[in-house]
Each structure stands twice: as structure tokens, then as C-alpha cells.
N, C-alpha and C. Protein backbone atom coordinates (compact mmCIF):
# COMPACT_ATOMS: atom_id res chain seq x y z
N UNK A 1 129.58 139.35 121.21
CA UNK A 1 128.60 139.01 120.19
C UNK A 1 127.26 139.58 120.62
N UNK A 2 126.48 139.23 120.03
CA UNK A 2 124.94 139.78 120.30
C UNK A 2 124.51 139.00 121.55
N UNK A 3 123.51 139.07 121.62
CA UNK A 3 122.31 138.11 123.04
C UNK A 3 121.72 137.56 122.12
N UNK A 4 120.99 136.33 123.22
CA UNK A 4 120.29 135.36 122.45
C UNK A 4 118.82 135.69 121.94
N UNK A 5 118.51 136.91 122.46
CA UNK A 5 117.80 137.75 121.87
C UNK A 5 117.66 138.16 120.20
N UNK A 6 119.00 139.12 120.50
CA UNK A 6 119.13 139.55 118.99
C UNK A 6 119.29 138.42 118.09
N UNK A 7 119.85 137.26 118.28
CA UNK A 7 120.41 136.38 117.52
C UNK A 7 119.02 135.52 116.90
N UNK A 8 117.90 135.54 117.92
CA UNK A 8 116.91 135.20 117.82
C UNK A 8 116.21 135.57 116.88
N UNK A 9 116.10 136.80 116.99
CA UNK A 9 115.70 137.64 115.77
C UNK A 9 116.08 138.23 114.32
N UNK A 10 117.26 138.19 114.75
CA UNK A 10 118.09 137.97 113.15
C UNK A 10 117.87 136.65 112.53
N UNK A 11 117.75 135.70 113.04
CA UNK A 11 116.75 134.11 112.74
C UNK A 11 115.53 134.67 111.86
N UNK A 12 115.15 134.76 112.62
CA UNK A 12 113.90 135.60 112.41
C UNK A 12 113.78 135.84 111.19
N UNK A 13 114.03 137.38 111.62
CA UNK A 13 114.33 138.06 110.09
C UNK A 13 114.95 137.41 108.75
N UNK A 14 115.83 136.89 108.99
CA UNK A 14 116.19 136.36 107.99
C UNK A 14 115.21 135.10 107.16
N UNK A 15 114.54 134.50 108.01
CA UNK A 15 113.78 132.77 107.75
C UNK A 15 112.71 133.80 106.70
N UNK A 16 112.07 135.14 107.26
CA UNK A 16 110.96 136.11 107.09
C UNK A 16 111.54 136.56 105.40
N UNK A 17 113.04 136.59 105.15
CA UNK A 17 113.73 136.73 103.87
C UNK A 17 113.76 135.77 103.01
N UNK A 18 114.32 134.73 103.53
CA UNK A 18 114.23 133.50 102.89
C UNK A 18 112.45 133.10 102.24
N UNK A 19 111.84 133.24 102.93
CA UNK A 19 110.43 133.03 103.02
C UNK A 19 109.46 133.31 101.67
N UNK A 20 110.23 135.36 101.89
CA UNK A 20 109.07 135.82 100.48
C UNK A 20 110.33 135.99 99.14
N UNK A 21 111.05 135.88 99.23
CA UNK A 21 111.85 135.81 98.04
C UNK A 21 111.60 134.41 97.25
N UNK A 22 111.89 135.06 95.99
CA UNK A 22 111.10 134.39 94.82
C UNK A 22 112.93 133.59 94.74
N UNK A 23 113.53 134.17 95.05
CA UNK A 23 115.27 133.38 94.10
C UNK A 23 115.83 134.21 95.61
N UNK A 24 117.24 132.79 95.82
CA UNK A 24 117.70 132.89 96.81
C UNK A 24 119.45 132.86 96.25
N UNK A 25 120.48 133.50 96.37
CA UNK A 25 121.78 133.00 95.80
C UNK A 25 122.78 133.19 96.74
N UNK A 26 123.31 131.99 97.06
CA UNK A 26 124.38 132.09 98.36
C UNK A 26 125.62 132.01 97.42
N UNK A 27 126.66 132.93 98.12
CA UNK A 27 127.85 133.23 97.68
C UNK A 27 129.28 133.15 98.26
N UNK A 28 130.51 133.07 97.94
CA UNK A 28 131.18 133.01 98.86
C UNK A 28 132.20 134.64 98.57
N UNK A 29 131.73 135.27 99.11
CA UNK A 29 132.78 136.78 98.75
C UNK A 29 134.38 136.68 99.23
N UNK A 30 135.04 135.51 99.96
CA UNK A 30 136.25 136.21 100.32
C UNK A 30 136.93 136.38 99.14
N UNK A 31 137.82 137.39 99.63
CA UNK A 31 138.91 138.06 98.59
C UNK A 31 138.22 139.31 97.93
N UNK A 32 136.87 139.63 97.90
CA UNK A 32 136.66 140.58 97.27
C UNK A 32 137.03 142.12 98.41
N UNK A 33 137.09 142.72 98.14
CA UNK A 33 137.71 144.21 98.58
C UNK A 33 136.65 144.93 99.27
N UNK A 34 136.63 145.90 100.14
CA UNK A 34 135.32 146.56 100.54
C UNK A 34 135.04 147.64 99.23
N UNK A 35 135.96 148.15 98.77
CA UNK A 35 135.20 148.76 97.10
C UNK A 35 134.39 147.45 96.47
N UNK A 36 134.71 146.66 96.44
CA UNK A 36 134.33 145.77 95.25
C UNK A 36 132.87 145.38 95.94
N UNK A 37 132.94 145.16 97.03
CA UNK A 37 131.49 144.82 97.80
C UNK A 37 130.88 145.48 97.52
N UNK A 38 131.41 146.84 98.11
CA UNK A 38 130.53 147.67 97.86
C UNK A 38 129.85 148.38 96.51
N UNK A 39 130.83 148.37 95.63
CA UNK A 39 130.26 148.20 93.79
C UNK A 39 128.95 147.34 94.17
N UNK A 40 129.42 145.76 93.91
CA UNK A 40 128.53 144.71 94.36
C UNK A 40 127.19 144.84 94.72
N UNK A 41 127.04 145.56 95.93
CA UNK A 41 126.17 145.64 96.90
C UNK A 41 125.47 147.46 95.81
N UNK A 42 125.62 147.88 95.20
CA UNK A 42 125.41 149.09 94.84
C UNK A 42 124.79 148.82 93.59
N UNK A 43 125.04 147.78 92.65
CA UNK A 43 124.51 146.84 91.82
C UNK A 43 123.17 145.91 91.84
N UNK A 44 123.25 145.21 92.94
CA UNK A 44 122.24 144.33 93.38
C UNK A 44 121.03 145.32 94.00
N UNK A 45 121.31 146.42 94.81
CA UNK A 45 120.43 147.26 94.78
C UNK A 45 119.29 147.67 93.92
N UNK A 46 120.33 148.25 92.73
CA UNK A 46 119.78 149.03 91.34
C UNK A 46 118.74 148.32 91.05
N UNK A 47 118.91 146.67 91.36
CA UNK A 47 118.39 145.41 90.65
C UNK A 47 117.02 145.15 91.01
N UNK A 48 117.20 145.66 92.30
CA UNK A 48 115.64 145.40 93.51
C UNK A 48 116.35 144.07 93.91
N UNK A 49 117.49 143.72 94.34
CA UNK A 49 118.17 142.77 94.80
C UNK A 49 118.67 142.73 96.29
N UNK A 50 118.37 142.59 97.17
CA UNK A 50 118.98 142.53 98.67
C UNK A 50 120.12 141.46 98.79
N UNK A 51 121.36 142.21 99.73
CA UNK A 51 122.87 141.48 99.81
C UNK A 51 122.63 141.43 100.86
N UNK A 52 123.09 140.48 101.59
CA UNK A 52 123.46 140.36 103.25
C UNK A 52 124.50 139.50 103.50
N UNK A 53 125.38 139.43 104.14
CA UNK A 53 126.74 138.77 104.33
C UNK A 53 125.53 138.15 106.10
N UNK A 54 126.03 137.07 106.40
CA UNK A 54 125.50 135.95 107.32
C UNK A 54 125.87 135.28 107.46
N UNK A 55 126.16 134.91 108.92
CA UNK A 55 126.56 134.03 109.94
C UNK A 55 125.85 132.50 109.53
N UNK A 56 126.74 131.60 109.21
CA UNK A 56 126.21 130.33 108.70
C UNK A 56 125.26 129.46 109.92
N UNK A 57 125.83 129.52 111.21
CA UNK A 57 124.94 129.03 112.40
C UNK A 57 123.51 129.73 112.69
N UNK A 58 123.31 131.06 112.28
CA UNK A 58 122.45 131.74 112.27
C UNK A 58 121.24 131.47 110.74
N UNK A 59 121.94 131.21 110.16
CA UNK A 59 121.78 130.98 108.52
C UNK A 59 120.69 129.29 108.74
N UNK A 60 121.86 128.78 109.05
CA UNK A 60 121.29 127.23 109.19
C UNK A 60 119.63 127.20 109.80
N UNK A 61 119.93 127.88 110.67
CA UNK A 61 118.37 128.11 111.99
C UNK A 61 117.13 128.65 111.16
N UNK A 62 117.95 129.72 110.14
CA UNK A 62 116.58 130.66 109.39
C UNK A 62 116.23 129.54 108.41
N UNK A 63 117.31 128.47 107.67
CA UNK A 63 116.77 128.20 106.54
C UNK A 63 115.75 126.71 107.71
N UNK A 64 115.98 126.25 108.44
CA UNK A 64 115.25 125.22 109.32
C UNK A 64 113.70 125.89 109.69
N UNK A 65 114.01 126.98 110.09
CA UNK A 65 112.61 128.04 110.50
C UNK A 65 112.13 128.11 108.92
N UNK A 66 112.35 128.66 108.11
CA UNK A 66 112.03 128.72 107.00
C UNK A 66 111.51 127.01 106.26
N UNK A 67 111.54 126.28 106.65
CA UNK A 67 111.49 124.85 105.98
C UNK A 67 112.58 125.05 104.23
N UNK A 68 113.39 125.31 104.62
CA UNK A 68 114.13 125.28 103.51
C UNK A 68 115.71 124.50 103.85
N UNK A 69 115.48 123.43 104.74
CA UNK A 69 116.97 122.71 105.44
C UNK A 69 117.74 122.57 104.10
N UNK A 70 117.00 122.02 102.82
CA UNK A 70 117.69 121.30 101.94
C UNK A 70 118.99 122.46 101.35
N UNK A 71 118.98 123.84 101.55
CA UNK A 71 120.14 124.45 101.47
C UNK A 71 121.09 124.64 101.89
N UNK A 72 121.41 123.79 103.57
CA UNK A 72 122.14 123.87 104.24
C UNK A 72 123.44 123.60 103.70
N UNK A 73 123.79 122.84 102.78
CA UNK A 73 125.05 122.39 102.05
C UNK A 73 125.52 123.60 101.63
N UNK A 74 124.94 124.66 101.29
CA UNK A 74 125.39 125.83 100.49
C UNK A 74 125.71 126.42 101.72
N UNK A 75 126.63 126.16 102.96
CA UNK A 75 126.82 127.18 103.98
C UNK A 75 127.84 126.61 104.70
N UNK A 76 128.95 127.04 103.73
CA UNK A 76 130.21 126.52 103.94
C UNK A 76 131.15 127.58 103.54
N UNK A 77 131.58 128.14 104.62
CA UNK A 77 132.89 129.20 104.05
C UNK A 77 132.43 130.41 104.46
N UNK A 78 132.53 131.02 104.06
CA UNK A 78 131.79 133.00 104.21
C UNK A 78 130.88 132.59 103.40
N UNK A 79 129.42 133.25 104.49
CA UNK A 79 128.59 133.48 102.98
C UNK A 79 127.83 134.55 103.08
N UNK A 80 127.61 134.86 102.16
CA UNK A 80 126.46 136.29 101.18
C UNK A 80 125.51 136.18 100.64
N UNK A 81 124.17 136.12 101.38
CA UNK A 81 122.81 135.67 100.17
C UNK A 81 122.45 136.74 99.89
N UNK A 82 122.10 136.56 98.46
CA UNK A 82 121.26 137.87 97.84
C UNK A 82 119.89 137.36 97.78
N UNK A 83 119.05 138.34 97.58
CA UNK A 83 117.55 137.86 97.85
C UNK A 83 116.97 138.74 96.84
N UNK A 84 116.19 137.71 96.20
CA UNK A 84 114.98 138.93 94.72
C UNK A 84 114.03 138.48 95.06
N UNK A 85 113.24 139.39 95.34
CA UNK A 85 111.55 139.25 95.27
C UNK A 85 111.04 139.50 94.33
N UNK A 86 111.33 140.07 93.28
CA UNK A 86 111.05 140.24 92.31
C UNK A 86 111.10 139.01 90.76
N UNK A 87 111.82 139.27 89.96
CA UNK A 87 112.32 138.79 88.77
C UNK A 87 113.64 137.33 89.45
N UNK A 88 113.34 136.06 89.60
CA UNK A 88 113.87 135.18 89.59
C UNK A 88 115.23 134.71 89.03
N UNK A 89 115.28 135.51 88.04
CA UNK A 89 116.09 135.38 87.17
C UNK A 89 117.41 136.44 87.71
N UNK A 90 116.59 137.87 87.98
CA UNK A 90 117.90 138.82 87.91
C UNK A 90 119.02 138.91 88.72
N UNK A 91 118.91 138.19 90.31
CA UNK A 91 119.92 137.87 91.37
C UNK A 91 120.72 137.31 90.74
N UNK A 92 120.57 135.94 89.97
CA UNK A 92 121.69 135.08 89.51
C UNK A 92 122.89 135.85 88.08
N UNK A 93 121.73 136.38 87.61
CA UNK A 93 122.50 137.37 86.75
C UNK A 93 123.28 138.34 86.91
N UNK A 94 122.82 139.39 87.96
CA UNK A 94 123.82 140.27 88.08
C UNK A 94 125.16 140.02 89.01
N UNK A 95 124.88 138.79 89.62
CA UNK A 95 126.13 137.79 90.38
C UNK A 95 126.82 137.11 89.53
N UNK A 96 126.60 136.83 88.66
CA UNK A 96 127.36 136.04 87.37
C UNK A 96 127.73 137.09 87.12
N UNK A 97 127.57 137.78 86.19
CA UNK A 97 128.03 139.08 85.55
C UNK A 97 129.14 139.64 86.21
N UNK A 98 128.84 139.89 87.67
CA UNK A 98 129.88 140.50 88.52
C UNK A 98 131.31 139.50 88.88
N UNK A 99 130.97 138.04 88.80
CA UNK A 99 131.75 137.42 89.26
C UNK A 99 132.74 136.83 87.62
N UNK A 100 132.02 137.28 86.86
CA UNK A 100 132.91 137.27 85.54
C UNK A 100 134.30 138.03 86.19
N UNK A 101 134.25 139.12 86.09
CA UNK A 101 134.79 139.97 86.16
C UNK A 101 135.79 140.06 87.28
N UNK A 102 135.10 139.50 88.52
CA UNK A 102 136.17 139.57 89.40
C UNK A 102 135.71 138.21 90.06
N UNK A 103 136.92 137.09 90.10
CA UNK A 103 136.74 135.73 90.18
C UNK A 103 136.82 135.42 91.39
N UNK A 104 137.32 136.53 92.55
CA UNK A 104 136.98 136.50 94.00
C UNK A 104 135.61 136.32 94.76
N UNK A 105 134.70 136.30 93.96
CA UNK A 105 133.13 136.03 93.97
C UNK A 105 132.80 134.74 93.08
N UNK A 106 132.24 133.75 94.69
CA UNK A 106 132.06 132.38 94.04
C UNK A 106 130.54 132.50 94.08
N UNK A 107 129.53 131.71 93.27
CA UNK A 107 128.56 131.07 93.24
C UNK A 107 128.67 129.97 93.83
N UNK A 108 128.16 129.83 94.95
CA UNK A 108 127.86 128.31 95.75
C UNK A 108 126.54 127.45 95.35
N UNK A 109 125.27 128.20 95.01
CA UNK A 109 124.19 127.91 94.67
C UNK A 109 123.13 128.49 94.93
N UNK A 110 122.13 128.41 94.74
CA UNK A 110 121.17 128.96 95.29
C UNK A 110 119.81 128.26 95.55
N UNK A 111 118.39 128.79 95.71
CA UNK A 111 117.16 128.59 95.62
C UNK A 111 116.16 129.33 94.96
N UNK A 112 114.95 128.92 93.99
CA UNK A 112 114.34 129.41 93.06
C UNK A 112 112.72 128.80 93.22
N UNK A 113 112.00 129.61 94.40
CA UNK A 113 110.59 129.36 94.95
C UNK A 113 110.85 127.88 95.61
N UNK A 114 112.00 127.65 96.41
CA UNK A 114 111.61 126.65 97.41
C UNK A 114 112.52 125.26 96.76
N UNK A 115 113.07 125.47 95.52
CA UNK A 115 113.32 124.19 94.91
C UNK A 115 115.03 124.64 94.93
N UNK A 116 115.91 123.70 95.32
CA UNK A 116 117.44 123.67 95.68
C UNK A 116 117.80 123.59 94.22
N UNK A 117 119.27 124.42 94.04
CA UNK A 117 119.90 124.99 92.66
C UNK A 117 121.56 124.96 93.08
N UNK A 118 122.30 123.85 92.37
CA UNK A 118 123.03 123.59 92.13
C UNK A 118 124.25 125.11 91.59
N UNK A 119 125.42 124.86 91.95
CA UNK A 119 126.13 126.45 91.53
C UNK A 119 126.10 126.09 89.69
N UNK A 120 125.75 125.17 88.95
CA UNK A 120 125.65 124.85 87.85
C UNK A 120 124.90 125.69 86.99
N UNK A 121 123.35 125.02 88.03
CA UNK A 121 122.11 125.64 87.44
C UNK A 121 122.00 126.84 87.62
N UNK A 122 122.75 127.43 88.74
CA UNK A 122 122.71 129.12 89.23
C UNK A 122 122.84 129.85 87.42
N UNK A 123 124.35 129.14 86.99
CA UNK A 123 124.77 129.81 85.83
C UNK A 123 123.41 129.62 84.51
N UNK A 124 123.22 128.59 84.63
CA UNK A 124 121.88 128.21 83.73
C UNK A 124 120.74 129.80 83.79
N UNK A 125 120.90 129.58 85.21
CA UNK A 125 119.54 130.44 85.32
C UNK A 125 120.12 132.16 84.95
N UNK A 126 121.14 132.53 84.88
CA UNK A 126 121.91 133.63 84.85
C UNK A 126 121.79 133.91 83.49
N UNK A 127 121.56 132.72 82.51
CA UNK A 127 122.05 132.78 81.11
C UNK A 127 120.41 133.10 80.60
N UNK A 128 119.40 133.02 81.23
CA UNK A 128 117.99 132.80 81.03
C UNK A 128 117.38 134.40 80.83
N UNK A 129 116.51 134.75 79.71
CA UNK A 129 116.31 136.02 79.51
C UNK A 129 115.06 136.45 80.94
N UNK A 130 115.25 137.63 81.31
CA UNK A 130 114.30 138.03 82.71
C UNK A 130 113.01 137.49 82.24
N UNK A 131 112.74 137.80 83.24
CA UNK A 131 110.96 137.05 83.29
C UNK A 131 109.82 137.60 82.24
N UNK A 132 109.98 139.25 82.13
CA UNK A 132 109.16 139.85 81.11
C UNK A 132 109.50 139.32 80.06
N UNK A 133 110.52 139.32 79.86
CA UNK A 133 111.00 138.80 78.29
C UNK A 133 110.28 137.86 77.74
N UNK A 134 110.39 136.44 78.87
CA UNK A 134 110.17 134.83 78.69
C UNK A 134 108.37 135.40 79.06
N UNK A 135 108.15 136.12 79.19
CA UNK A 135 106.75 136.11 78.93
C UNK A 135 106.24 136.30 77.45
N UNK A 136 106.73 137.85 76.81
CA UNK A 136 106.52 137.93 75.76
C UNK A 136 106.74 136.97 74.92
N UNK A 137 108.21 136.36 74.75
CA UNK A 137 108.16 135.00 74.10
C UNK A 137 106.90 134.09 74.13
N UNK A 138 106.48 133.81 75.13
CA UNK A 138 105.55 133.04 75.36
C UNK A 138 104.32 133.38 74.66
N UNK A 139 104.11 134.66 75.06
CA UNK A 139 102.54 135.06 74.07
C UNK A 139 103.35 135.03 72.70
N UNK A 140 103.89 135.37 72.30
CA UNK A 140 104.41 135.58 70.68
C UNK A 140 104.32 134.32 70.33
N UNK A 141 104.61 133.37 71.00
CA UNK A 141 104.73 131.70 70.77
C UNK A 141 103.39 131.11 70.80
N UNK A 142 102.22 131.59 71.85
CA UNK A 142 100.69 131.39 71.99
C UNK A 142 100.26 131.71 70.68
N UNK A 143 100.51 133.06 70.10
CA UNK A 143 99.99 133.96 69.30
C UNK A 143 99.78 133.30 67.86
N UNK A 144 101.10 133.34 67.45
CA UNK A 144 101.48 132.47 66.12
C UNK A 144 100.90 131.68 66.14
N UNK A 145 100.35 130.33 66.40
CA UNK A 145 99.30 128.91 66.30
C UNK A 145 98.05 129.85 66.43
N UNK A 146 97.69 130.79 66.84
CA UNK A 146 96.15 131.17 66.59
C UNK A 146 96.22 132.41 65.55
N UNK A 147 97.35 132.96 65.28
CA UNK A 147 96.54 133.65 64.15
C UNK A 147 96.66 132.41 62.78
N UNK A 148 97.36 131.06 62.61
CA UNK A 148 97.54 130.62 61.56
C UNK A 148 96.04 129.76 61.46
N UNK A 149 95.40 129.54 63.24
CA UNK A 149 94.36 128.97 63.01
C UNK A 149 93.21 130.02 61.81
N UNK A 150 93.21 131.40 62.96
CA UNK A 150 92.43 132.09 62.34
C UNK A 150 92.06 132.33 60.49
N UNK A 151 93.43 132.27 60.27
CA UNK A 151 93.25 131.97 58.53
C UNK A 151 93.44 130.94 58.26
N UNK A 152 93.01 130.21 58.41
CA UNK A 152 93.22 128.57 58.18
C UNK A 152 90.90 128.71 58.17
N UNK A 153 90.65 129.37 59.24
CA UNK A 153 89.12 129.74 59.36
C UNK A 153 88.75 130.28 58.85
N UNK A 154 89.13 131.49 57.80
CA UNK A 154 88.99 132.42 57.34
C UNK A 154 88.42 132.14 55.68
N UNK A 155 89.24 131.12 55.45
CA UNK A 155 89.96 130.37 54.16
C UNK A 155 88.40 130.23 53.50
N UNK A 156 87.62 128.94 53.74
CA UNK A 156 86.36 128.88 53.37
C UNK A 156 85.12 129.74 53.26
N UNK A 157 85.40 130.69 54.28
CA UNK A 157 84.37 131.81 54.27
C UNK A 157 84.54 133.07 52.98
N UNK A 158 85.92 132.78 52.90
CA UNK A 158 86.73 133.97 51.53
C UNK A 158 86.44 133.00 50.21
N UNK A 159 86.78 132.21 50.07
CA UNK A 159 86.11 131.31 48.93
C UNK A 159 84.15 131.26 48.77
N UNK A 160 83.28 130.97 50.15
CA UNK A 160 82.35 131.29 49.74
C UNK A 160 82.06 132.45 49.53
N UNK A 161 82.28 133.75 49.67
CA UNK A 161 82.29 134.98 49.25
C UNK A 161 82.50 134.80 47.84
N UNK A 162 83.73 134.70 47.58
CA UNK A 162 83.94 134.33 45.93
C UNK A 162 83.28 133.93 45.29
N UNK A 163 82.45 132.66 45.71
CA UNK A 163 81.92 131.96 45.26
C UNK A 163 80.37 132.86 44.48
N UNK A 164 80.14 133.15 45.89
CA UNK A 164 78.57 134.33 45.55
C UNK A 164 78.64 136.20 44.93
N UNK A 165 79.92 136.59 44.86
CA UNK A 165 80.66 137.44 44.27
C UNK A 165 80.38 137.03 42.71
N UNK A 166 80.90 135.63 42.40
CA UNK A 166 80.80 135.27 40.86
C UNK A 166 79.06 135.13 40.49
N UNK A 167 78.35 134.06 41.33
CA UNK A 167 77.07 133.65 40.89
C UNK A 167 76.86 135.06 40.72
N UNK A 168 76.63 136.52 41.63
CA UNK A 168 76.20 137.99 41.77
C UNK A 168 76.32 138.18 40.31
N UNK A 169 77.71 138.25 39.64
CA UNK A 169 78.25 138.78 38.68
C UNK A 169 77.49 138.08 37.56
N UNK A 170 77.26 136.66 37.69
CA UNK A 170 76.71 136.18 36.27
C UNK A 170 75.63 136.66 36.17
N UNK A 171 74.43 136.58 37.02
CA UNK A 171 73.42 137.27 37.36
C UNK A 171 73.37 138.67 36.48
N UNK A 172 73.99 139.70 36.91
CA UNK A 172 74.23 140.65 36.66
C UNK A 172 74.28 140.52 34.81
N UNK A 173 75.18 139.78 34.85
CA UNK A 173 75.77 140.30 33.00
C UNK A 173 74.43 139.31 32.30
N UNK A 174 74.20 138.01 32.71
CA UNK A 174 72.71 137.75 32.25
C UNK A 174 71.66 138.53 32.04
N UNK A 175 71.47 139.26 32.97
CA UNK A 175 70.21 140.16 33.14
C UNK A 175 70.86 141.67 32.37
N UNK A 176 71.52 141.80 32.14
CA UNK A 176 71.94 143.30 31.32
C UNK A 176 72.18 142.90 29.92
N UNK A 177 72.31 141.05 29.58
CA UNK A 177 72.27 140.77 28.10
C UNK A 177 70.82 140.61 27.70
């Protein structure tokens, strides 16, 4: 095996993973094939997604170094965390997606900025449109209540226009009779 060195530092490193990742998803790969991993692992890439297959005693130490103990339950069997720093959403997705397909890939659960995720909610969060998306929604959703304010404001100022549009006009045809 390694020294207590290296082992030290693969701690390390890993707690340093656990740490800045935004979404954490532990997995259980046996049965999948070294093609299929490697598909897998060639996928999660594309994604801005990091795979690492890890030693659960080593695992345990990073998520303790990391203050993240409450995941320890998820480190049972073989496991595989993927790590997004990015988009929260897209780890759980492209692991669902993949594990559709080939049922040798379990979802055990994961983590999402520090808060523990059930293999339930993993799927929840898999089903959830990426983050840009749920943004735009969001302004489109902001948006709508203020442009209805805006003409809702608009309303009285277009009527007094009208209003002095007509007095203008009587004016007018008075003074030309």
C-alpha cells in the first residue's frame, strides 16, 4: 500500500475536494466494466465533473478533515465521488442519466454546499433544470410582476394625456368656430 505519508495526503487532497465543490455524489460502481467507467468518467469530464473511485477509510478522514462527518453513512461498499464545482445540479444528472442506462451504477447519495442528500433527493436534484436555466426562470418570474406594475403606472398618466389631448382639441375647434 502507500506510506502514511501518501495516505496523509490523499486525505488531504481529497478533504481540499470535498471542500470547494459546490455538489458532492457518492456512488457505488461495482459491476460496471472498465469501458463503461471509462464512458462514465469521459462524460463527467465533458461536464466539468471530477470522478475518483476512493478508499472509504481514507474517505471517512477527508470528509472529518473537511467537517463534513455527516456523509459518512454514504461509505459503504465501493465508492466513486464525483465532484462539480461548478453547476450543482449537473453531477447528479449526468449520474442519473448514466445509471438509467446501465443499472450497475448505484446512487448512494450525495452533498449540495455542505447540506447531506439522501440517494432520493440525489434523483430530485437530477430532475432539476441546471442552474442557468433556474436563473432565467427566476428573472422571467421577477420580470412579469414589474412590467404588470409598470402599466398598472402607466394607466393614469395615459388617461391624463387623454384627458388634456381632448380639453387641447375643444380649445382648438372653439377658437376656429
Amino acid at each position: 500500500m502507500g506510506s502514511r505519508h501518501d495516505k496523509q495526503e490523499q486525505v488531504a487532497q481529497l478533504a481540499d475536494k470535498l471542500g470547494r465543490a459546490t455538489s458532492v455524489i457518492f456512488t457505488d460502481y461495482r459491476g460496471l466494466t472498465v469501458a463503461e467507467l471509462t464512458d462514465l468518467r469521459r462524460r463527467l469530464r465533458s461536464a466539468a465533473v471530477e470522478y475518483r473511485v476512493v478508499k472509504n477509510t481514507l474517505a471517512r478522514r477527508a470528509l472529518l478533515q473537511a467537517n463534513l462527518g455527516d456523509a459518512e453513512s454514504l461509505l459503504e461498499g465501493p465508492t466513486a465521488i464525483a465532484f462539480g464545482y461548478d453547476d450543482p445540479v449537473i453531477p447528479a444528472q449526468v449520474l442519473a442519466a448514466f445509471s438509467r442506462d446501465r443499472k450497475a451504477l448505484q446512487l448512494k447519495g450525495g452533498m449540495v454546499e455542505g447540506r447531506l442528500l439522501t440517494k432520493a433527493q440525489v434523483a430530485v436534484l437530477a430532475d432539476l433544470p441546471p442552474l442557468s436555466e433556474l436563473r432565467a426562470m427566476l428573472a422571467r418570474g421577477l420580470r412579469a410582476p414589474l412590467m404588470s406594475l409598470a402599466i398598472v403606472l402607466q394607466a393614469p398618466l395615459r388617461g391624463l394625456a387623454r384627458g388634456l389631448d381632448a380639453v387641447r382639441a375643444n380649445k382648438q375647434d372653439g377658437a376656429a368656430a
